[in-house]
C-alpha atoms as a PDB file:
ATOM      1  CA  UNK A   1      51.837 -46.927  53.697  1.00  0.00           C
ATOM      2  CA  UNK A   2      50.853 -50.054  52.015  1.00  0.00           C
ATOM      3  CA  UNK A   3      47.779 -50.200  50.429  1.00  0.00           C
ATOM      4  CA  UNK A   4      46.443 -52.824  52.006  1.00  0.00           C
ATOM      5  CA  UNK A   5      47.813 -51.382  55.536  1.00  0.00           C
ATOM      6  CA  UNK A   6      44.763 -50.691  57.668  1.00  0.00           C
ATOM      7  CA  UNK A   7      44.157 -47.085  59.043  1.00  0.00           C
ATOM      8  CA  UNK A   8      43.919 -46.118  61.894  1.00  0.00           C
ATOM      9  CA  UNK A   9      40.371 -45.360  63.135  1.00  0.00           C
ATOM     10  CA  UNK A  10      39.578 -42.033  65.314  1.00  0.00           C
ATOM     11  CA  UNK A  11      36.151 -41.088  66.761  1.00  0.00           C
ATOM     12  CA  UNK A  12      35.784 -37.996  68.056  1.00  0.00           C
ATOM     13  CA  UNK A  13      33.981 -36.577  70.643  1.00  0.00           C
ATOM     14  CA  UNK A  14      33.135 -32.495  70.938  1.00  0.00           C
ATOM     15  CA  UNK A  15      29.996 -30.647  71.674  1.00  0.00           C
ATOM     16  CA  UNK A  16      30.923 -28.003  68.564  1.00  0.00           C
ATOM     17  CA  UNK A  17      29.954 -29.667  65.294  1.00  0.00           C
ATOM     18  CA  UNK A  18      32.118 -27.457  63.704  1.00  0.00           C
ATOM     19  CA  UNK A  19      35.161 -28.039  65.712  1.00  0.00           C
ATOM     20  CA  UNK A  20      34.444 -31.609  64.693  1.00  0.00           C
ATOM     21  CA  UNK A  21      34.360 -31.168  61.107  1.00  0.00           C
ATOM     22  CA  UNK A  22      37.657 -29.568  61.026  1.00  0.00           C
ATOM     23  CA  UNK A  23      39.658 -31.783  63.240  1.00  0.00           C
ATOM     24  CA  UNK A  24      37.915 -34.871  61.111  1.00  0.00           C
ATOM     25  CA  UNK A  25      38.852 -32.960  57.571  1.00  0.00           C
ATOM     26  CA  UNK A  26      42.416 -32.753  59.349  1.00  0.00           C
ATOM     27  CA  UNK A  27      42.442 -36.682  59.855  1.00  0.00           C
ATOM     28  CA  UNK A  28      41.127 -37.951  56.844  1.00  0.00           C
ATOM     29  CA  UNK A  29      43.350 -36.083  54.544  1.00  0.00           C
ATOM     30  CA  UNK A  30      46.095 -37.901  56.060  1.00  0.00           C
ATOM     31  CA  UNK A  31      46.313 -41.730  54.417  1.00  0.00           C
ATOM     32  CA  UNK A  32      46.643 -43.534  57.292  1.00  0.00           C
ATOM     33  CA  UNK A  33      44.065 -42.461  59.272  1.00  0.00           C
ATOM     34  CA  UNK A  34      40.294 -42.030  59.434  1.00  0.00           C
ATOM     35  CA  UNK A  35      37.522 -40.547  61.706  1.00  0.00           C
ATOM     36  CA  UNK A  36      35.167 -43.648  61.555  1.00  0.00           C
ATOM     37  CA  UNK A  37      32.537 -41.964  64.388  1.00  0.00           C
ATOM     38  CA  UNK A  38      31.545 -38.641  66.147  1.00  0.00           C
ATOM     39  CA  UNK A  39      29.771 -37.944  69.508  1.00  0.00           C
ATOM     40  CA  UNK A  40      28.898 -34.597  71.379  1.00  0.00           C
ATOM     41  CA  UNK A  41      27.934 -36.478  74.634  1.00  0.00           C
ATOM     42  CA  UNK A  42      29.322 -39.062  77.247  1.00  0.00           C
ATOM     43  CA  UNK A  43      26.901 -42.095  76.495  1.00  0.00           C
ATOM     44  CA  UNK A  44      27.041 -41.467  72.780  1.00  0.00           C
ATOM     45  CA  UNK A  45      30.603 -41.451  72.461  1.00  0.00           C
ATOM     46  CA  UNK A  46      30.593 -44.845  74.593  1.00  0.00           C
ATOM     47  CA  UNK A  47      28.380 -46.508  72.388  1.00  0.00           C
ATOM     48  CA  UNK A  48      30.499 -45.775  69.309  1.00  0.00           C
ATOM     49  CA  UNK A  49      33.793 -46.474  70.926  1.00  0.00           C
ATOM     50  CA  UNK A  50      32.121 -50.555  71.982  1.00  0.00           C
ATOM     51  CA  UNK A  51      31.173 -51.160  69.011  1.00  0.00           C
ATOM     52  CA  UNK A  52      33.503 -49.941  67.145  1.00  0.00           C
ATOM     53  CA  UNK A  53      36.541 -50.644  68.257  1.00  0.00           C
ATOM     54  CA  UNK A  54      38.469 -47.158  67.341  1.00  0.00           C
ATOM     55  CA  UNK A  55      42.029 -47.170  67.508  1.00  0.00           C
ATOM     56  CA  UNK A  56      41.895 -43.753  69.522  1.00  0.00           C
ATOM     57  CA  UNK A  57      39.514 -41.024  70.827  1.00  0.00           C
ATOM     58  CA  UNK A  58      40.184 -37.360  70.887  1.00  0.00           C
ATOM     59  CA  UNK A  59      38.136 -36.003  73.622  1.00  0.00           C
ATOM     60  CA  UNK A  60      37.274 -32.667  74.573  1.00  0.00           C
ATOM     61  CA  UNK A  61      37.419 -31.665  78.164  1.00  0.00           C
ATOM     62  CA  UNK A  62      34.294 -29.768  78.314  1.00  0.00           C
ATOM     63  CA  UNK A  63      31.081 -31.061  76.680  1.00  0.00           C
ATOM     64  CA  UNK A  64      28.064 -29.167  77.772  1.00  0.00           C
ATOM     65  CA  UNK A  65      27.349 -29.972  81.231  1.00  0.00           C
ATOM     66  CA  UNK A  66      29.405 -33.024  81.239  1.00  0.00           C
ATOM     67  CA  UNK A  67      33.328 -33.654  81.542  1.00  0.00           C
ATOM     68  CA  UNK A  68      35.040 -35.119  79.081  1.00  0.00           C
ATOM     69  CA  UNK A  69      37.046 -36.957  81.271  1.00  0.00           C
ATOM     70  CA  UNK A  70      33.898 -38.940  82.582  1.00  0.00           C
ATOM     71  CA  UNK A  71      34.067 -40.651  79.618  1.00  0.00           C
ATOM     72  CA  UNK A  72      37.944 -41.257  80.194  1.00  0.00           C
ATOM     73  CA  UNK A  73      37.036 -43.004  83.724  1.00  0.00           C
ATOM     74  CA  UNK A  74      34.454 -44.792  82.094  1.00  0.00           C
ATOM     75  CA  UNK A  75      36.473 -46.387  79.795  1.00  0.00           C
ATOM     76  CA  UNK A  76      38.896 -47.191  82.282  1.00  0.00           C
ATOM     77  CA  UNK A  77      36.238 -49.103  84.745  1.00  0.00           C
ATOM     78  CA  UNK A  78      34.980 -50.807  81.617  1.00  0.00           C
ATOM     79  CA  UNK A  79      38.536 -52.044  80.693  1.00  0.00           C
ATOM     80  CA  UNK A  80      38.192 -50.184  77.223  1.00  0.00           C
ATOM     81  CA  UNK A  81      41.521 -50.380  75.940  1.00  0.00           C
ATOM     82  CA  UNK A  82      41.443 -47.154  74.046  1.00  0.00           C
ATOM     83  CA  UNK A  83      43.910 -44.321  74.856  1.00  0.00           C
ATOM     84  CA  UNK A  84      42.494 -40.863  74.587  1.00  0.00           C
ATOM     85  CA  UNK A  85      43.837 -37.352  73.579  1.00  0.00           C
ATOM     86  CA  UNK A  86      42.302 -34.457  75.183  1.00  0.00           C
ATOM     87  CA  UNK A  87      41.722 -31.759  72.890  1.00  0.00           C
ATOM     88  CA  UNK A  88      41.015 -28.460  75.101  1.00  0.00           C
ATOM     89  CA  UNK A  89      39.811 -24.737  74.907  1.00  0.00           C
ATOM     90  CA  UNK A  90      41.843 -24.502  77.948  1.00  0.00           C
ATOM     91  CA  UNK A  91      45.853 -23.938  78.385  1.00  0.00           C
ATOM     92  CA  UNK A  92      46.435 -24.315  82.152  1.00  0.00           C
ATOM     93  CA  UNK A  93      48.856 -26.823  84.098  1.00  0.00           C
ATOM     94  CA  UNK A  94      45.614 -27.788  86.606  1.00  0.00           C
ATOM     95  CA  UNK A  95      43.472 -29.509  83.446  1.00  0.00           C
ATOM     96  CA  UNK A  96      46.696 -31.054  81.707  1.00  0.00           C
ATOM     97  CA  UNK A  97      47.059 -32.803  85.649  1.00  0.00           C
ATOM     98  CA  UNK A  98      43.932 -33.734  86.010  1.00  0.00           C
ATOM     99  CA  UNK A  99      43.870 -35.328  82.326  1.00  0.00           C
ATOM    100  CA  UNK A 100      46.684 -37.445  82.941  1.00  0.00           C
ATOM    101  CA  UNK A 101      45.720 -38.439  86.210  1.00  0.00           C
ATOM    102  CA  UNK A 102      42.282 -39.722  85.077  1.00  0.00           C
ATOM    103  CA  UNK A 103      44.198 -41.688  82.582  1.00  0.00           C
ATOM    104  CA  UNK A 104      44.711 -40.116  79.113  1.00  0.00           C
ATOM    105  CA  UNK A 105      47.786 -40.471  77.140  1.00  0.00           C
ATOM    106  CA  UNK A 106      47.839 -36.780  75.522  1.00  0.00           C
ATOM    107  CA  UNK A 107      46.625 -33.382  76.329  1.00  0.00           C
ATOM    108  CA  UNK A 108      46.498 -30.525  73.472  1.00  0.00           C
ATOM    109  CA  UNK A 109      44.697 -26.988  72.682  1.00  0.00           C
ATOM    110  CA  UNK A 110      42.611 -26.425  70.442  1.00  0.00           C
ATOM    111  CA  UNK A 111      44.733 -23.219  69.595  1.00  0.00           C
ATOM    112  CA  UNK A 112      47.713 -24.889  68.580  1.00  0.00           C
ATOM    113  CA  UNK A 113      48.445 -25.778  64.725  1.00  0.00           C
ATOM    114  CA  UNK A 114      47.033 -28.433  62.315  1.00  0.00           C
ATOM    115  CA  UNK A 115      50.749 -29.555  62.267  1.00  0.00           C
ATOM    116  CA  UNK A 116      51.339 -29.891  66.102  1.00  0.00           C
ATOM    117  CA  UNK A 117      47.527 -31.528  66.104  1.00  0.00           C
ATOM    118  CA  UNK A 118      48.413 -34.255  63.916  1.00  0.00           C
ATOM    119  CA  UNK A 119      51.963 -35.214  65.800  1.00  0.00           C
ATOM    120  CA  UNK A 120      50.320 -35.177  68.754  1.00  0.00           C
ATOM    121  CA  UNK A 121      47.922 -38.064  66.826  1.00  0.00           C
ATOM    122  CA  UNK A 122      50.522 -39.680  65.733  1.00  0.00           C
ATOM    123  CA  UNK A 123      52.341 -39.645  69.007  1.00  0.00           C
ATOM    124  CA  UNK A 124      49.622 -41.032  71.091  1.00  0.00           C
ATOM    125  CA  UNK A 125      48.755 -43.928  68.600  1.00  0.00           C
ATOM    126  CA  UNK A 126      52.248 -44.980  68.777  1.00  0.00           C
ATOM    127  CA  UNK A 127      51.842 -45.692  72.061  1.00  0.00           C
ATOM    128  CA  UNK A 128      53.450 -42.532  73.457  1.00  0.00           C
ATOM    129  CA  UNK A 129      52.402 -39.351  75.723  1.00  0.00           C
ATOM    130  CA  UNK A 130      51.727 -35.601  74.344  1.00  0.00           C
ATOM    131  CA  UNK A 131      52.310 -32.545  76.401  1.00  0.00           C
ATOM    132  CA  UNK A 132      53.243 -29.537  74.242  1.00  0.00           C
ATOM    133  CA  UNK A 133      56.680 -27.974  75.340  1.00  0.00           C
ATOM    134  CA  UNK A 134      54.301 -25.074  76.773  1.00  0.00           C
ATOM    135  CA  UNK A 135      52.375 -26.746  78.851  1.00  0.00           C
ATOM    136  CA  UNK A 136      55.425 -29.227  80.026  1.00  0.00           C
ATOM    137  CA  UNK A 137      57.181 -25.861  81.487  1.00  0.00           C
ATOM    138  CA  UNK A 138      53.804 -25.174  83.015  1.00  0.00           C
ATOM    139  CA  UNK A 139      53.585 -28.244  84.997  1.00  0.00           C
ATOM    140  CA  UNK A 140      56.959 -28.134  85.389  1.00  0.00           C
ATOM    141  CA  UNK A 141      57.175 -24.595  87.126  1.00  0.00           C
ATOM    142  CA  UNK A 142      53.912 -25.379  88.960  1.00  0.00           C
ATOM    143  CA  UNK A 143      56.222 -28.662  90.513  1.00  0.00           C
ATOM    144  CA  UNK A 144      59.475 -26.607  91.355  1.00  0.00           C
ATOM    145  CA  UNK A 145      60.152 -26.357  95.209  1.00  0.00           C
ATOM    146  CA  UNK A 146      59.755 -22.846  95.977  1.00  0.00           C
ATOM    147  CA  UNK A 147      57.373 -21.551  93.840  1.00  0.00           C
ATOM    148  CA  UNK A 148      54.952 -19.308  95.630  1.00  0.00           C
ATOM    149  CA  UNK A 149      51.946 -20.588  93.484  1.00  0.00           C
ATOM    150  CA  UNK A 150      52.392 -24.259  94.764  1.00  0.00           C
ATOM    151  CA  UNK A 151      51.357 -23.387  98.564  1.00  0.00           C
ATOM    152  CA  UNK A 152      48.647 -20.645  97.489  1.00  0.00           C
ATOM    153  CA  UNK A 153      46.580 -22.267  94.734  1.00  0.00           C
ATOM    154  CA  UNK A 154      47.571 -25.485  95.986  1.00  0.00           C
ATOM    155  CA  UNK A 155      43.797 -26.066  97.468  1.00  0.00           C
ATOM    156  CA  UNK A 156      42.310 -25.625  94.032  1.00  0.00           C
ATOM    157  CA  UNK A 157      43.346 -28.930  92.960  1.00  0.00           C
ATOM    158  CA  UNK A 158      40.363 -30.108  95.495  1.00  0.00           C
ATOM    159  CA  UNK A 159      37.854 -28.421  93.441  1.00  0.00           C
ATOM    160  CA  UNK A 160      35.668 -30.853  91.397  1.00  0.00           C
ATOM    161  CA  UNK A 161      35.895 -29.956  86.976  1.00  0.00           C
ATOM    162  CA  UNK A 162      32.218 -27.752  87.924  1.00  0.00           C
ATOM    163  CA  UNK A 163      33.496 -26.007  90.613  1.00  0.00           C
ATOM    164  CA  UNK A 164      36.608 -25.346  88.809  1.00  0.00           C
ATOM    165  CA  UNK A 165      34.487 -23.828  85.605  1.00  0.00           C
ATOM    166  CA  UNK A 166      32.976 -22.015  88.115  1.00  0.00           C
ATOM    167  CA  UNK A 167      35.950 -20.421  90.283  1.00  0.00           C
ATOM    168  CA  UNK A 168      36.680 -19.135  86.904  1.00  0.00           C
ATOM    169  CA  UNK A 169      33.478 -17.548  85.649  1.00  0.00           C
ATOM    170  CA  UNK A 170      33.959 -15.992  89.117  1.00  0.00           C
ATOM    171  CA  UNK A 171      37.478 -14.813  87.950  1.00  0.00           C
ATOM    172  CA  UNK A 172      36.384 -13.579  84.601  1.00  0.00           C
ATOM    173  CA  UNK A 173      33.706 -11.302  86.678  1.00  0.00           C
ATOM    174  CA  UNK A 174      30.733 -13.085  85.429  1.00  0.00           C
ATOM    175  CA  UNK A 175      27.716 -11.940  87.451  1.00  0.00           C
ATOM    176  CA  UNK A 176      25.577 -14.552  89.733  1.00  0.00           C
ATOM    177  CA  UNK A 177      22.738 -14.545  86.979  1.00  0.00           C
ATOM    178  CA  UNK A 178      24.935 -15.037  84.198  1.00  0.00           C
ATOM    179  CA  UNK A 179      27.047 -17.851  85.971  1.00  0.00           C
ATOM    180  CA  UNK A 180      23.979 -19.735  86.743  1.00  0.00           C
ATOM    181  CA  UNK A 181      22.349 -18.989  82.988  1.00  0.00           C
ATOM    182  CA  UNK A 182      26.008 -20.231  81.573  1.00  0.00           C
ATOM    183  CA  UNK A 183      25.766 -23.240  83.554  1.00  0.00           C
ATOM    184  CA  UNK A 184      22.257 -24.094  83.253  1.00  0.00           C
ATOM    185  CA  UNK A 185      21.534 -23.912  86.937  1.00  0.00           C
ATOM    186  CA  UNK A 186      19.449 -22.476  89.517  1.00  0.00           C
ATOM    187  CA  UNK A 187      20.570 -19.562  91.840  1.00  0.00           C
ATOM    188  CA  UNK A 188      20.346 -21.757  94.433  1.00  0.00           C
ATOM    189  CA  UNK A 189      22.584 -24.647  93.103  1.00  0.00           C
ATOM    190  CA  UNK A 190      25.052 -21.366  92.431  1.00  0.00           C
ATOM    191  CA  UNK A 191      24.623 -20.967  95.742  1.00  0.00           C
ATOM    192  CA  UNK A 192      25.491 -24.219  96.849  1.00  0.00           C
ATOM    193  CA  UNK A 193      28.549 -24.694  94.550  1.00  0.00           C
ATOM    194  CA  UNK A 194      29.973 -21.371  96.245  1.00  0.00           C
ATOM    195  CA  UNK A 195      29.675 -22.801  99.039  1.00  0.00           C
ATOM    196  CA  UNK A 196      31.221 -25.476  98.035  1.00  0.00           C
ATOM    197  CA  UNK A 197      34.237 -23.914  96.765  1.00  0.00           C
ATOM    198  CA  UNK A 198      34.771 -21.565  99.706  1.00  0.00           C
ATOM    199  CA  UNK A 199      35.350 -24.312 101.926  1.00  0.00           C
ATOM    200  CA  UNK A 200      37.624 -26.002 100.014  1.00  0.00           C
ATOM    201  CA  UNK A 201      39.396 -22.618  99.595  1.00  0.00           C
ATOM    202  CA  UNK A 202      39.259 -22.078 102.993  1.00  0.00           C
ATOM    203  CA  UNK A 203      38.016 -18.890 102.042  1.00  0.00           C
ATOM    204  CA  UNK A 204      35.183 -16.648 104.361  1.00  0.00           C
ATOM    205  CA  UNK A 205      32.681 -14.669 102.520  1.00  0.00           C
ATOM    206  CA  UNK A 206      32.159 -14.030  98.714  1.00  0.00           C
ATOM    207  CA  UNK A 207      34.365 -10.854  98.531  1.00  0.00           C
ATOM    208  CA  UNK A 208      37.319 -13.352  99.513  1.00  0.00           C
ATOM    209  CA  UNK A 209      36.552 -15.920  96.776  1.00  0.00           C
ATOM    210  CA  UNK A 210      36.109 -13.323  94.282  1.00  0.00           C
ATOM    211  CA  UNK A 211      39.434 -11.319  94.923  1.00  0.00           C
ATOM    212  CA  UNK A 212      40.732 -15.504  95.094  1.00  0.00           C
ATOM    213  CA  UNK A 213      39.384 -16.068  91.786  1.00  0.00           C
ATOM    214  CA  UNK A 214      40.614 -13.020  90.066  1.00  0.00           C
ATOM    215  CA  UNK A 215      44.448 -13.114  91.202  1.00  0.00           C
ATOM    216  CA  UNK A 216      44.601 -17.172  90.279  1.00  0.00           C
ATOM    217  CA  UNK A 217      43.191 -16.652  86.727  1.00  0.00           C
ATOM    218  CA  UNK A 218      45.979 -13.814  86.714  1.00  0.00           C
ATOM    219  CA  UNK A 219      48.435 -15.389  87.748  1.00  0.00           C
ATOM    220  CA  UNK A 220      48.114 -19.771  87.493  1.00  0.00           C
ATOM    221  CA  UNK A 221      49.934 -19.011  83.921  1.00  0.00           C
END
């Protein structure tokens, strides 16, 4: 790189400072890039993207009680021309479709190596898109004719990225109390989003969204 080449400027945006501060030690050792802003929020992370002008954002999916990918349809509304990598806790084919269908150019996990982080950087700045290889067979298996998951988890695609979070905690046998403690809610906003979700689910009672919850988190991988 030529001295006088500019880097390429990164802000990123993740409710873990710590997370942060590795991902940005990642970036600026290489010499043609820098992290030039950090957010942990939606409306912080818009303000520092307007004014400055960042040649990318690496977003995480999850921030608090907010989606990451609010920020990603924000952007797009506000004909931001900035593409965005999604940088995820979170491994399964449902979030990688819902990423790229809100609009960002690169979905990777946070449990995947500094090396595989920084291609996927460098991928997605050249203009390209970033799916590992693991979660391209994911999607890809999910989109096969014939595959029994398609027709029977089909219907979770419906549920909003809350009610998602929350079919899980469900799945991961996470008691009404500590769902709605988790989520900063109120039993009765619990209540509603179970609601919610059953209908979507076409499902009947609570025993039937459990025992729904716990064989798709078994089995969506």
């Amino acid at each position: 790189m030529s001295i006088n080449a500019e880097k390429r400027r990164i802000v990123l945006v993740d409710d873990h400072p710590m997370i942060r501060e590795h991902i940005a030690r990642i970036l600026n050792k290489e010499p043609d890039m820098e992290v030039i802003g950090e957010a942990d929020n939606v409306q912080e992370a818009l303000a520092i993207i307007q004014t400055s002008k960042p040649h990318l954002a690496i977003v995480d999916m999850t921030l608090c009680d907010e989606s990451g990918l609010d920020l990603v349809k924000i952007l797009k509304v506000l004909s931001i021309p900035v593409p965005v990598l999604v940088l995820t806790m979170h491994d399964d084919s449902i979030r990688a479709e819902r990423a790229f269908r809100a609009g960002v150019q690169g979905f990777i996990t946070k449990h995947q190596s500094t090396k595989e982080i920084i291609a996927a950087v460098r991928l997605v700045l050249a203009g390209k898109m970033y799916l590992s290889e693991d979660m391209v067979g994911m999607v890809l298996k999910k989109l096969t004719p014939g595959q029994p998951k398609d027709v029977k988890y089909h219907s979770v695609d419906r549920l909003s990225n809350q009610e998602l979070k929350i079919l899980e905690a469900i799945g991961n046998g996470q008691s009404s109390r500590a769902i709605a403690r988790a989520f900063t809610i109120t039993d009765g906003t619990l209540s509603t989003y179970r609601r919610r979700i059953k209908k979507k689910l076409d499902l009947k009672n609570h025993n039937d969204l459990r025992h729904f919850a716990i064989k798709w988190l078994s089995e969506r991988d």
